[in-house]
Protein backbone atom coordinates (compact mmCIF):
# COMPACT_ATOMS: atom_id res chain seq x y z
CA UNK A 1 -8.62 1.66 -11.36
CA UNK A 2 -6.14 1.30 -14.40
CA UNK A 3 -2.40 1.42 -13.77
CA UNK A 4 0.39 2.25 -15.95
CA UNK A 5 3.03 -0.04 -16.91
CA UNK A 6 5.56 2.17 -15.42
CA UNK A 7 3.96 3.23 -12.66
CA UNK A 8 3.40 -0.59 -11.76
CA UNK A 9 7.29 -1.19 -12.52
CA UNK A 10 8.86 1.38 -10.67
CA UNK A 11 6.46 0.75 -7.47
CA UNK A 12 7.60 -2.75 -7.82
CA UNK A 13 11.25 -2.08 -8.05
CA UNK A 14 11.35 0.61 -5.36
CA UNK A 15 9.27 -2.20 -2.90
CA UNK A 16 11.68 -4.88 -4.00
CA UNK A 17 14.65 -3.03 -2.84
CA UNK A 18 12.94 -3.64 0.99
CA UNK A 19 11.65 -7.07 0.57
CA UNK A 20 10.42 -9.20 -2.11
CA UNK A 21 7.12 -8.29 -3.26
CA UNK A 22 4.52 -10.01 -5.49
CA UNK A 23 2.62 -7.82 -7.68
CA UNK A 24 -0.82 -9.28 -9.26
CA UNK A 25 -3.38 -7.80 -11.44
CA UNK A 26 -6.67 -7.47 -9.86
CA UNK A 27 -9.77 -5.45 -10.50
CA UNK A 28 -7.80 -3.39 -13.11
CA UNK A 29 -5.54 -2.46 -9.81
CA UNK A 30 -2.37 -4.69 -8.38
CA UNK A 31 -2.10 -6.10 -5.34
CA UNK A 32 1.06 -6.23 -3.34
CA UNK A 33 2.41 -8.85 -1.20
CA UNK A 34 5.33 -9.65 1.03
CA UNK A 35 5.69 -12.64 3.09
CA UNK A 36 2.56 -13.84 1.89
CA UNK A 37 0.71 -11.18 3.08
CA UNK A 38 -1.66 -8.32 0.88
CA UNK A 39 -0.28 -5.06 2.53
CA UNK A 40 -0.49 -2.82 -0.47
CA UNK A 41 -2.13 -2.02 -3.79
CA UNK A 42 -1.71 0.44 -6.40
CA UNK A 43 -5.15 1.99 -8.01
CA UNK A 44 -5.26 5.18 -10.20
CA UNK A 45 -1.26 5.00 -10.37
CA UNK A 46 -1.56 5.22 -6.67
CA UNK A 47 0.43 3.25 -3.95
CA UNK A 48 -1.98 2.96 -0.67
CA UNK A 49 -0.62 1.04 2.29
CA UNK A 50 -2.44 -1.54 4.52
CA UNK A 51 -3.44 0.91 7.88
CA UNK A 52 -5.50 0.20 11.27
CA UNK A 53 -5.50 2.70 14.00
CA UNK A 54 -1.75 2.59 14.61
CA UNK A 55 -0.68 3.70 11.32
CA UNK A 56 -3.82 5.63 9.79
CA UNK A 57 -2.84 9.14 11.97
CA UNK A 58 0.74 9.11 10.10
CA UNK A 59 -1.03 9.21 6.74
CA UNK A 60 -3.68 11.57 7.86
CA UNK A 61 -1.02 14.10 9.68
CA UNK A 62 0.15 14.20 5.69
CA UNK A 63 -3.50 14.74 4.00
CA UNK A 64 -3.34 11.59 3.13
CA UNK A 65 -6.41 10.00 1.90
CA UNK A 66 -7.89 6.39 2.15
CA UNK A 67 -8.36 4.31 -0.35
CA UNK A 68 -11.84 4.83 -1.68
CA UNK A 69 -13.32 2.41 -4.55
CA UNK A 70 -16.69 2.70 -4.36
CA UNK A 71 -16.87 6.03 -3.64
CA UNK A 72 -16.94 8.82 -0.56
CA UNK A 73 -19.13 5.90 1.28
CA UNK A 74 -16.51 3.53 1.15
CA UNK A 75 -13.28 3.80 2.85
CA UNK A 76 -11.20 0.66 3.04
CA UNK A 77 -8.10 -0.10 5.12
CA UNK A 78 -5.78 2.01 2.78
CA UNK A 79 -3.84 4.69 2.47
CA UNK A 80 -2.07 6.52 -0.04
CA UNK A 81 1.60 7.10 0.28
CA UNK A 82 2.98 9.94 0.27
CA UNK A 83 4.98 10.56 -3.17
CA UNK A 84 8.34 11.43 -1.38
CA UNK A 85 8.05 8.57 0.88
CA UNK A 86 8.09 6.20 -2.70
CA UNK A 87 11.16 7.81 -4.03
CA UNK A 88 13.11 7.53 -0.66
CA UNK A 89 13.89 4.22 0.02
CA UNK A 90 14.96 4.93 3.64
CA UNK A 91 11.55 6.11 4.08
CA UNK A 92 9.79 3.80 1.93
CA UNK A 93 11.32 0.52 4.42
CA UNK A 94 9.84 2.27 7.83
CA UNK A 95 6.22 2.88 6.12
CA UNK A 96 6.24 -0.41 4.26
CA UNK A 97 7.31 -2.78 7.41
CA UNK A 98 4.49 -0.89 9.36
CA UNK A 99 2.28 -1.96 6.51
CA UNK A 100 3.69 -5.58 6.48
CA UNK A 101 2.71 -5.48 10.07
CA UNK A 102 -0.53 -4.27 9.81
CA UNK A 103 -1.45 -6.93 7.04
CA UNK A 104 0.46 -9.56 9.69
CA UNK A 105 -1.56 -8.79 12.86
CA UNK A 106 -5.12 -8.62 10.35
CA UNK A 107 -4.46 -12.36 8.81
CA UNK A 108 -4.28 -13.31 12.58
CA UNK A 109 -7.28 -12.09 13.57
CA UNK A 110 -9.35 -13.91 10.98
CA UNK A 111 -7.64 -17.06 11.42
């Protein structure tokens, strides 16, 4: 799951222009937060947003895939962005406060 040091800047910078984000290193991958809240990660020099059944169809309408660690077996709760959608902020704030959202609603179902 390693990720470049410019890949990991420029994700961070184009996220920051939205809302401050946290980036931190974890399982050779970085995990994103906002508000407090793990919405995104970057694997592979990927970005992959948080998704439930809201969200996942816009990603999927794209060819989007999910975020897959372990293998075809193991879908998790992410998505891959869409490379366009990174470079444009405008687009970039409507996917990422979906993803915010997403994370939001999950934290209060486990608490």
């Amino acid at each position: 799951m390693a990720v470049s040091e410019s890949y990991r800047e420029f994700v961070l910078e184009q996220l920051g222009r939205v809302t401050p984000v946290i980036g931190k290193s974890m399982f050779g991958g970085v995990g994103i937060y906002a508000q407090r809240l793990f919405f995104a990660l970057i694997a592979e020099d990927r970005l992959y947003f948080k998704v439930n059944d809201t969200t996942r169809p816009d990603f999927e309408r794209l060819g989007m895939e999910p975020f897959r660690p372990f293998g075809e077996d193991s879908a998790m709760g992410y998505y891959e962005v869409p490379a366009d959608v990174v470079e444009d902020s405008l687009q970039l704030a409507t996917w990422m406060k979906k993803a915010i959202e997403v994370a939001s609603k999950a934290k209060g179902k486990k608490q």
